[in-house]
Protein backbone atom coordinates (compact mmCIF):
# COMPACT_ATOMS: atom_id res chain seq x y z
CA UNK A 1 -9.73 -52.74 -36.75
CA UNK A 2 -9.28 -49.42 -38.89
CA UNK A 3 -12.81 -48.16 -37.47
CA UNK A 4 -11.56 -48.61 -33.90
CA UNK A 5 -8.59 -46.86 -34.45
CA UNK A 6 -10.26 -44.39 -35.86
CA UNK A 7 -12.93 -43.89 -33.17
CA UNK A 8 -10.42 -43.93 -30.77
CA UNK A 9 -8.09 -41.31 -32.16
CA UNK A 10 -11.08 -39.30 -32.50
CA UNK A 11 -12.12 -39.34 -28.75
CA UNK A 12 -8.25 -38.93 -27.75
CA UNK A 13 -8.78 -35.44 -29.52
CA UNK A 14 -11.70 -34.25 -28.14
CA UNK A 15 -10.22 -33.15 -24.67
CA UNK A 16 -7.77 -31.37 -26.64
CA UNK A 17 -10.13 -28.72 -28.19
CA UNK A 18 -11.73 -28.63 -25.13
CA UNK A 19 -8.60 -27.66 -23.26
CA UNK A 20 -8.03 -25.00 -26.26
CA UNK A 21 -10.97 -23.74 -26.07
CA UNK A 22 -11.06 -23.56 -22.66
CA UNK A 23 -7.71 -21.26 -22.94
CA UNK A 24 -9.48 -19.07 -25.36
CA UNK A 25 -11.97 -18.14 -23.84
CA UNK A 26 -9.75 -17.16 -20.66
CA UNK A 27 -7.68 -14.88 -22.61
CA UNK A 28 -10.35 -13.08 -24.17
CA UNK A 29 -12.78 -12.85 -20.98
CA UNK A 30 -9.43 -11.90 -18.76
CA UNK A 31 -8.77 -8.34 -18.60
CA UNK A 32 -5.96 -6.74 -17.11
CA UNK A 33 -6.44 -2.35 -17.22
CA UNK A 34 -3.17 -0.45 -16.57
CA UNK A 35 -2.79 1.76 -13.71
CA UNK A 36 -4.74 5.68 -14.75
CA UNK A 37 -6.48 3.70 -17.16
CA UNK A 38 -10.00 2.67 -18.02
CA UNK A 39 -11.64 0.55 -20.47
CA UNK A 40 -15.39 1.08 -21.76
CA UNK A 41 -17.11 -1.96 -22.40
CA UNK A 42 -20.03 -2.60 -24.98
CA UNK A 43 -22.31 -5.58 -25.12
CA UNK A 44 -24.32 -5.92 -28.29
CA UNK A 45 -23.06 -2.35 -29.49
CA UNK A 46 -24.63 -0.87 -26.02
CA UNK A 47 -22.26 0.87 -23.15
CA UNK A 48 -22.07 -2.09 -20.30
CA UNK A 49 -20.17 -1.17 -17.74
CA UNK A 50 -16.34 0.84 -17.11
CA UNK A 51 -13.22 -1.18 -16.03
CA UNK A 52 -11.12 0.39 -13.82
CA UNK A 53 -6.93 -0.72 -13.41
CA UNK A 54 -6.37 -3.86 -12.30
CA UNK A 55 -8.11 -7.48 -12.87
CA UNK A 56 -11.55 -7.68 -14.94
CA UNK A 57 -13.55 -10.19 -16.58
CA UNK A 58 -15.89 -9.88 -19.77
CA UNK A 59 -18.09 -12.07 -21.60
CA UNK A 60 -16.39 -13.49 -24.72
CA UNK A 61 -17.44 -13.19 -28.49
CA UNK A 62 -20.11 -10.85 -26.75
CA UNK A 63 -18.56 -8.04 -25.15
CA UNK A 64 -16.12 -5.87 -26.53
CA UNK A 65 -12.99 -2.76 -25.30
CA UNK A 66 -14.91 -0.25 -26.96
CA UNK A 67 -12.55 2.77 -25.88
CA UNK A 68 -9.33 2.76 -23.67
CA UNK A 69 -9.35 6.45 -22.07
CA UNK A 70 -6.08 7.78 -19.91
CA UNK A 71 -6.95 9.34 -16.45
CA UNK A 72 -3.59 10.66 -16.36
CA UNK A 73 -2.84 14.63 -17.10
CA UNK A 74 -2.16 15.67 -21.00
CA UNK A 75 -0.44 18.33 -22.27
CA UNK A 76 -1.70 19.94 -25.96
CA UNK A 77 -0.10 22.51 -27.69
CA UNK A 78 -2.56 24.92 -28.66
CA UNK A 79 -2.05 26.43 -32.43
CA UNK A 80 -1.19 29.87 -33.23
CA UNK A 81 -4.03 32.03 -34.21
CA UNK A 82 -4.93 35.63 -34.79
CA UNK A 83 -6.63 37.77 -32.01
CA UNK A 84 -7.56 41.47 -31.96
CA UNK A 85 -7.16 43.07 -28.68
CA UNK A 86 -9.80 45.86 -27.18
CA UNK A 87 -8.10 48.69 -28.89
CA UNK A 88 -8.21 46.98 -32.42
CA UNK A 89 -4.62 45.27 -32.15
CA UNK A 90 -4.03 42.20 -34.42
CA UNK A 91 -2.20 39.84 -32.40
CA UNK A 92 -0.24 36.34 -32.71
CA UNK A 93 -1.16 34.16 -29.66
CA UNK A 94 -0.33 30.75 -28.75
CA UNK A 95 0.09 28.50 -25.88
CA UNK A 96 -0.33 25.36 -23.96
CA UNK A 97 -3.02 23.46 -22.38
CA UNK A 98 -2.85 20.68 -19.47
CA UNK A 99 -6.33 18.73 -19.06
CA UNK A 100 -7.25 15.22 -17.93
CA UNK A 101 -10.34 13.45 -18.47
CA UNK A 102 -12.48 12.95 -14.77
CA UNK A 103 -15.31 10.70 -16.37
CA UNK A 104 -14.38 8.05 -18.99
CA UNK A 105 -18.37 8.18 -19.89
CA UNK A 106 -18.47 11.50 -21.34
CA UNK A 107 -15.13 11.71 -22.78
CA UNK A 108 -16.29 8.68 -25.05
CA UNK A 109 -20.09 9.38 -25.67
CA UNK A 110 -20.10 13.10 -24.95
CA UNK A 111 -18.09 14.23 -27.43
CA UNK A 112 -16.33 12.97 -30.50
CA UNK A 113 -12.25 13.58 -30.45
CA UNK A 114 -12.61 15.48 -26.82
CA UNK A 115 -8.27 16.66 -27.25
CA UNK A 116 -9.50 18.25 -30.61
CA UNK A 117 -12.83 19.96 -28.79
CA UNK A 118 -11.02 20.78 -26.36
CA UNK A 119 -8.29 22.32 -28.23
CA UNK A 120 -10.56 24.15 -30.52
CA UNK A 121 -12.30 25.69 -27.00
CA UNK A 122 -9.06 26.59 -25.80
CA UNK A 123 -8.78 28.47 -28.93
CA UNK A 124 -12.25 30.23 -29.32
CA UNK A 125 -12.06 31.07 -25.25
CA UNK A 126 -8.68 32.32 -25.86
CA UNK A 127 -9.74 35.11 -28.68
CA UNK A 128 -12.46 36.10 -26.57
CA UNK A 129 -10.52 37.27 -23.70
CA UNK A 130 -8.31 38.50 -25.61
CA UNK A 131 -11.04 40.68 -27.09
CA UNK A 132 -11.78 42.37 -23.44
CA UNK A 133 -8.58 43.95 -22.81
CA UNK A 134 -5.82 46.09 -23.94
CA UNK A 135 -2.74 45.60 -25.52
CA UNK A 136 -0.85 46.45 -22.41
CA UNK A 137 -2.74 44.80 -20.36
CA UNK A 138 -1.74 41.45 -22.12
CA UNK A 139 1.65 42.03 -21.29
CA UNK A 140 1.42 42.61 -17.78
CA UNK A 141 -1.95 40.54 -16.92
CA UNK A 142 -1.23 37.01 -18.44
CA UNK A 143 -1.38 35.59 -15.41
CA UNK A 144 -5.10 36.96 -15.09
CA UNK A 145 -5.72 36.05 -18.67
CA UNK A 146 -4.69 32.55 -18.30
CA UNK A 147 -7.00 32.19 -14.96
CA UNK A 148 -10.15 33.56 -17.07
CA UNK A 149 -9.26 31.02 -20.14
CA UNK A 150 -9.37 27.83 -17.18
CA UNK A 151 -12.97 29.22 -15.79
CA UNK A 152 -14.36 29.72 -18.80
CA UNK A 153 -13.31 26.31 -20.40
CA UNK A 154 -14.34 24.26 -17.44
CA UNK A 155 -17.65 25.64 -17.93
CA UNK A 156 -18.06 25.08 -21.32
CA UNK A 157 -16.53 21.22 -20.75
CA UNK A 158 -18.13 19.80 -17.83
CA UNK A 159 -20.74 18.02 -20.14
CA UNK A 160 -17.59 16.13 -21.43
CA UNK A 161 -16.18 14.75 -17.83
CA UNK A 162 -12.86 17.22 -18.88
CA UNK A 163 -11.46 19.09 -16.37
CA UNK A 164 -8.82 21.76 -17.51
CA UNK A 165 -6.14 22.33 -15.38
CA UNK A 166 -3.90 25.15 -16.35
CA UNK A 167 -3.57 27.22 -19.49
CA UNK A 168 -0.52 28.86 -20.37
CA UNK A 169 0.60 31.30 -23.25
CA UNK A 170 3.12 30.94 -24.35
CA UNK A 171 4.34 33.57 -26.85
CA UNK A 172 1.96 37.07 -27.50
CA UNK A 173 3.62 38.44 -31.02
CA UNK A 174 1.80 41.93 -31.76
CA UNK A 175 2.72 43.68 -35.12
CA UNK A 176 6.04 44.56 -36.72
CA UNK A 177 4.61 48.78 -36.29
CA UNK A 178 3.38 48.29 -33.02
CA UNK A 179 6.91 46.39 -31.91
CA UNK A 180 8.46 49.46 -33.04
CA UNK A 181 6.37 51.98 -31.50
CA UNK A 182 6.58 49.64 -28.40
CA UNK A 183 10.24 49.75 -28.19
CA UNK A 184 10.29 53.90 -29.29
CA UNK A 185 7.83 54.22 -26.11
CA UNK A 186 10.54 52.08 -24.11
CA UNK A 187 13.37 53.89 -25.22
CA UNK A 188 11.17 57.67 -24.26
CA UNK A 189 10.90 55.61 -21.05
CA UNK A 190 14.41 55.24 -20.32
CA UNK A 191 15.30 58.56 -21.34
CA UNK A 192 13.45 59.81 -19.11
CA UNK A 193 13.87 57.92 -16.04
CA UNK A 194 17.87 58.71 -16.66
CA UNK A 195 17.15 62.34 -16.90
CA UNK A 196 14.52 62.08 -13.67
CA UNK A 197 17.56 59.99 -12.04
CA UNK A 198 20.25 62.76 -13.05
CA UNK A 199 18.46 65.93 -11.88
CA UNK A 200 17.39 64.10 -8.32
CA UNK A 201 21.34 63.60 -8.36
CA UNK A 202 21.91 67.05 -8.99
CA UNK A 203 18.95 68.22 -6.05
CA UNK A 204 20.33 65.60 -3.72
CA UNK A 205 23.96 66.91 -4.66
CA UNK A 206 22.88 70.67 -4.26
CA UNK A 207 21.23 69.71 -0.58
CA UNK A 208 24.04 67.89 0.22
CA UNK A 209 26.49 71.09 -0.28
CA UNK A 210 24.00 73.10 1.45
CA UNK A 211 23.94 71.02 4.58
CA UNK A 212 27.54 70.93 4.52
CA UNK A 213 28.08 74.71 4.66
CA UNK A 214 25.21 75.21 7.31
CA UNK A 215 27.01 72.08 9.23
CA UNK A 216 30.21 74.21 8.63
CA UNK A 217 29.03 77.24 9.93
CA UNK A 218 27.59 75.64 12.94
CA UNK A 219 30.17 73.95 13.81
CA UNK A 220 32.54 77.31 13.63
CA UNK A 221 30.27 79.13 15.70
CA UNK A 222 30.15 76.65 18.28
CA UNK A 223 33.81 76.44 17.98
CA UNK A 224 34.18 80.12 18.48
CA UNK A 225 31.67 80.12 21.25
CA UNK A 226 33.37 77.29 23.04
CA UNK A 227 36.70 79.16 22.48
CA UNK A 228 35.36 82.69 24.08
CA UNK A 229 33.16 80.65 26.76
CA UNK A 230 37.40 79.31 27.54
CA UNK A 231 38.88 82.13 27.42
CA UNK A 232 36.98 83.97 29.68
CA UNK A 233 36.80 80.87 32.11
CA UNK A 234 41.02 81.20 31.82
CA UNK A 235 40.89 84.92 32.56
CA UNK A 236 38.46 84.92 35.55
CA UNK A 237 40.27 81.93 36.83
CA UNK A 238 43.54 84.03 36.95
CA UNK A 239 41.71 86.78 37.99
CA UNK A 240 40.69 84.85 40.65
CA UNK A 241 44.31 83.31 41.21
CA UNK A 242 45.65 86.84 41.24
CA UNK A 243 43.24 87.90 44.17
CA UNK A 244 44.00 84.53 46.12
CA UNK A 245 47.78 85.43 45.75
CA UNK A 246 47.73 89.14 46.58
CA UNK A 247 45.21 87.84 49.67
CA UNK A 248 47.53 85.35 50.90
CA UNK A 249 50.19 87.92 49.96
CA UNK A 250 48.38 91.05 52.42
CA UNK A 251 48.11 88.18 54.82
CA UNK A 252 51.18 86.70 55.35
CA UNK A 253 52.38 90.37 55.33
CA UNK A 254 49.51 91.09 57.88
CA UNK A 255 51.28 88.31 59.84
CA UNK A 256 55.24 89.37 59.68
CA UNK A 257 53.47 92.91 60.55
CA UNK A 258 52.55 91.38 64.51
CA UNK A 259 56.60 90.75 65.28
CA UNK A 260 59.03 93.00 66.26
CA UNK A 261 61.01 92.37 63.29
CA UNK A 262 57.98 92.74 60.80
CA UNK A 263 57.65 95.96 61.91
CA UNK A 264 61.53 96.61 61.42
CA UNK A 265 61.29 95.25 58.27
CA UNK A 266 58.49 97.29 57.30
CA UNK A 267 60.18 100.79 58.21
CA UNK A 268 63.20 99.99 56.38
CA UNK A 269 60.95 99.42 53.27
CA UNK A 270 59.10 102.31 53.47
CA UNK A 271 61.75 104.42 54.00
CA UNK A 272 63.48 103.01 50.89
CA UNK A 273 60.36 103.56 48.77
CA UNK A 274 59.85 106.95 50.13
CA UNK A 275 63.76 107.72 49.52
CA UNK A 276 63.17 106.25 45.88
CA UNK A 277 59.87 108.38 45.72
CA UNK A 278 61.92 111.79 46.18
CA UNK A 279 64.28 110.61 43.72
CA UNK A 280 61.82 110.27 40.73
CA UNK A 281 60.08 113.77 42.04
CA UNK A 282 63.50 115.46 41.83
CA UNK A 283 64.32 113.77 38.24
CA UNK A 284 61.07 114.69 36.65
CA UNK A 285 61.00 118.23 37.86
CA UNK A 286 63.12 120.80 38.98
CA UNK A 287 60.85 122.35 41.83
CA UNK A 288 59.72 120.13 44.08
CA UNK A 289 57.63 121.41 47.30
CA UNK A 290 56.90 119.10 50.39
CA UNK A 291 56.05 120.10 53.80
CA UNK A 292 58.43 120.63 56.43
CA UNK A 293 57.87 117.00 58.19
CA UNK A 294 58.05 115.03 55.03
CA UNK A 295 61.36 116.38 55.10
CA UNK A 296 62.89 113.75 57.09
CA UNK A 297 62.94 110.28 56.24
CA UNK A 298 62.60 109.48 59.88
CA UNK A 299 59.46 111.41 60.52
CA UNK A 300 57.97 109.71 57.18
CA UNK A 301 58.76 106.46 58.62
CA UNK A 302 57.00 107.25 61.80
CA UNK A 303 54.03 108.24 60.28
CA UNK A 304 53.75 104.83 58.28
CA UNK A 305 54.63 103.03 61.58
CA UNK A 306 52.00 104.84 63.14
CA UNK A 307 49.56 103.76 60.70
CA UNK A 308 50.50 100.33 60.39
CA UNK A 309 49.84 100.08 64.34
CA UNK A 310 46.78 101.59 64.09
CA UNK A 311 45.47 98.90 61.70
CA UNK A 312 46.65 96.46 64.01
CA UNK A 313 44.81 97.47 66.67
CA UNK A 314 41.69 97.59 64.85
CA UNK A 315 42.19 93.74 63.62
């Protein structure tokens, strides 16, 4: 009765390892690969095959994760180190590099520890540009400098499925002498910019004045000339009033002169000026001499009545 029980509990555990088993060997032949990742796998120590991100399945107890690469971009600080420019300048450079690895293959069999090749590139490339140009050119071509460092490790990387994006420098530290011959040079700089800036100030100021006073005496001869050009319109226009108003003056006389009483009028007047006349003779000298008709007032007034008519009768 023992031996049954026996046998029996023995077969009651057999589908039990089978069902652990069974579970075993799902976990380890059930891969699941995060998203920008990839898994190398080796069977019997040899590459197999690449699994890309989601669900994959391997062959337990045979193959194996040999590397787990990320496809997503990295950022690596790139040490400090010593560079001497094209005109023998020691400097301090260091910077930043941004990379990602294109093929999982190469990055794991191409090269061992691809970040620290790729850092140590970054490096070597960087002192060798650095070597082709100037110490002021440095300064104001980084952007230039950083393009050359990309080119120039892409080409040297390709075998190792690396593709650099971007380099950046970060900080360029030449020499305590040179800083100070920099920042003399800087200061000569702005000294003379101020003094280029003051003296255009002065020029400007000086042209300024003299357009002023030209502008000045412009205008007052154009003042004067407009003040002539008015004064002699004002004087020929009362010239010409004064002729319009002895003309309408001789003519309205002209007029009266036609009726009886014009011509009345006109004796008595001319005998009063003639009267007035003798007077003014006889004050200013003591001897006056006049012909025996321009004795009488009368005969004078005939004689200007006589003339009057004649003028008459030739209008």
């Amino acid at each position: 009765m023992e031996e049954l029980d026996f046998i029996f509990d023995y077969v009651a555990t057999i589908p039990v390892f089978l069902l652990i088993f069974v579970v075993v060997l799902l976990k380890l032949s059930i891969k699941f690969v995060p998203q920008n990742r990839a898994f190398l796998v080796e069977r019997f120590g040899k590459y197999q095959s690449t699994k890309e991100a989601g669900l994959n399945f391997i062959v337990p107890f045979i193959d194996k994760i040999a590397a787990d690469r990320s496809l997503k971009e990295q950022a690596v600080d790139v040490p400090s180190q010593s560079a001497i420019t094209r005109d023998n300048i020691s400097l301090t450079v260091d910077g930043v590099l941004y990379f990602r690895v294109l093929d999982p293959y190469k990055a794991t069999y191409g090269v061992e520890r691809y970040v620290f090749a790729v850092t140590q590139l970054a490096q070597t490339t960087m002192r060798s540009e650095l070597g082709k140009m100037e110490l002021d050119k440095t300064f104001e071509e980084r952007d230039q400098l950083n393009t050359n460092i990309v080119s120039a490790i892409n080409e040297a990387s390709s075998p190792w499925g690396i593709q650099v994006l971007r380099y950046e420098i970060k900080d360029i530290i030449p020499p305590q002498s040179v800083m100070e011959a920099m920042e003399a040079q800087m200061k000569a700089e702005r000294v003379k910019r101020a003094q280029i800036l003051e003296s255009e100030g002065d020029r400007q100021a000086a042209i300024n004045r003299a357009e002023g006073e030209k502008q000045a005496v412009v205008l007052a001869a154009e003042g004067e000339k407009s003040e002539q050009v008015l004064r002699a319109e004002g004087e020929a226009q009362a010239i010409i009033a004064v002729a319009n108003a002895q003309a309408e003056a001789l003519h309205k006389v002209g007029e009266a002169a036609n009726t009886e009483e014009g011509q009345k009028a006109i004796q008595l007047d001319l005998a009063s000026k003639a009267i007035d006349a003798k007077k003014s003779i006889a004050k200013e000298s003591s001897m006056v001499i006049l012909p025996d008709s321009a004795t009488d007032a009368a005969s004078l007034v005939a004689q200007a009545t006589s003339i009057i008519n004649k003028l008459n009768v030739k209008n």
